[in-house]
Protein backbone atom coordinates (compact mmCIF):
# COMPACT_ATOMS: atom_id res chain seq x y z
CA UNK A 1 -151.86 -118.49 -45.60
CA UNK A 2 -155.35 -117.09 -46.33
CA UNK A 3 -157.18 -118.77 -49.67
CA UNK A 4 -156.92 -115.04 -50.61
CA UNK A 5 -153.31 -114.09 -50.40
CA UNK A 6 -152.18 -117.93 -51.91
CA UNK A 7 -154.48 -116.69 -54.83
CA UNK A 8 -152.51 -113.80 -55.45
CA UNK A 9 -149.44 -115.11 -55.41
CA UNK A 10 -150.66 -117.60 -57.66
CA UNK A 11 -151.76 -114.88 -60.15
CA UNK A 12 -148.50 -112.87 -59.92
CA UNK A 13 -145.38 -114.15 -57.68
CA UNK A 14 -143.94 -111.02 -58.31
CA UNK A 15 -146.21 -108.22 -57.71
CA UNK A 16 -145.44 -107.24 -54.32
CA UNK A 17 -141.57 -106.19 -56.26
CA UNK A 18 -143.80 -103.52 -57.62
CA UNK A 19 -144.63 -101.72 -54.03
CA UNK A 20 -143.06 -98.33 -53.93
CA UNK A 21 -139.49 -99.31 -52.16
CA UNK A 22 -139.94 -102.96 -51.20
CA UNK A 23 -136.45 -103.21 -50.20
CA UNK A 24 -135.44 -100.35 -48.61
CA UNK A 25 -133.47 -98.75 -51.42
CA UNK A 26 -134.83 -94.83 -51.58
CA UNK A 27 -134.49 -94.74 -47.55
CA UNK A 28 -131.95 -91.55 -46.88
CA UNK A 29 -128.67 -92.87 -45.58
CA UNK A 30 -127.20 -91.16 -42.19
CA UNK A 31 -123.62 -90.13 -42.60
CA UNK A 32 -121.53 -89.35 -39.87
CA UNK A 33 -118.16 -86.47 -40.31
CA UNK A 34 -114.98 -88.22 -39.57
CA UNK A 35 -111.76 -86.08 -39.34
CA UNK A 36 -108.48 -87.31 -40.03
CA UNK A 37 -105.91 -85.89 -36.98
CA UNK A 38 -102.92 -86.18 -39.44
CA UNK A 39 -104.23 -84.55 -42.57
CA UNK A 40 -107.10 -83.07 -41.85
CA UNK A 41 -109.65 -84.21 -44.31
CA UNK A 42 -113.00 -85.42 -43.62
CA UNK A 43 -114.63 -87.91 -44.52
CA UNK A 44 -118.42 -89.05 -44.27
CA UNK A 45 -119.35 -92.43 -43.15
CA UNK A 46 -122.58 -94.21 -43.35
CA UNK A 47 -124.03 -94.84 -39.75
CA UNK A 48 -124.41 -98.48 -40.76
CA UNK A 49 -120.59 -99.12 -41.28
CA UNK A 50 -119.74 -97.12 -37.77
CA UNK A 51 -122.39 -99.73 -35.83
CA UNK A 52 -120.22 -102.49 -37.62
CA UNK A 53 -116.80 -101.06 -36.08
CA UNK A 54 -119.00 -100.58 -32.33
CA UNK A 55 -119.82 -104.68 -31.93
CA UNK A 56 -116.68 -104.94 -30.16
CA UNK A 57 -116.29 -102.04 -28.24
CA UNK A 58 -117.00 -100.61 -24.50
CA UNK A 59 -120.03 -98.19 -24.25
CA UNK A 60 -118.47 -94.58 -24.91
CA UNK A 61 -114.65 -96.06 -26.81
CA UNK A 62 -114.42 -93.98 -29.49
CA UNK A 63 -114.76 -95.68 -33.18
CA UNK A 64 -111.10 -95.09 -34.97
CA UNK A 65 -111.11 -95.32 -38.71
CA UNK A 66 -107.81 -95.24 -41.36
CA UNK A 67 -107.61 -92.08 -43.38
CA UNK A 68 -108.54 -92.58 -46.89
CA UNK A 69 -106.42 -89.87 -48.25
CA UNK A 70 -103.07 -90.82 -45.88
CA UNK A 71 -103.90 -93.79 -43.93
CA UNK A 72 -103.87 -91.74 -40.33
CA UNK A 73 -106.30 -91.94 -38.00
CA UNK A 74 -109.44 -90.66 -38.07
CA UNK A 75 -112.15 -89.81 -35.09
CA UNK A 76 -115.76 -88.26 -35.66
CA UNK A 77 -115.75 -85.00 -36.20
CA UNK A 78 -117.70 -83.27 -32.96
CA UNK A 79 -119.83 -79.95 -33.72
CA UNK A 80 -118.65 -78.76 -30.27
CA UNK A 81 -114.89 -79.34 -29.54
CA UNK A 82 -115.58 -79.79 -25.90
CA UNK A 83 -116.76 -82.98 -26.51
């Protein structure tokens, strides 16, 4: 560590806390539609909790959720229905 930067720290331990965002809080979250085949209702899912659900999963298998509302099962919702 530069004589510099240990200085710093020295001074105030802290003050990088006081950056803009330091942790990523204020970044926009992606949500992705999920329909429910039984009910219905949709239902939007962060992108983060979808990647979660992918780990174990063949490129292209579709991610299948349980319906908050009835406990079906629910698919993401496509803007085209061909797909």
């Amino acid at each position: 560590m530069s004589k510099k930067k240990s200085e710093e720290l020295q001074e105030d331990p802290l003050a990088w806390l006081e950056s803009d965002d330091p942790f990523g809080l204020n970044e926009p979250i992606e949500l992705v539609p999920f329909v429910c085949t039984e009910c219905k209702q949709i239902d939007e899912v962060p992108a983060y909790i979808i990647g979660e659900f992918m780990v174990d999963k063949r490129p292209g298998e579709p991610v299948i959720l349980e319906c908050p509302y009835c406990n079906g099962e629910m698919f993401e919702a496509k803007k085209d229905p061909s797909e």
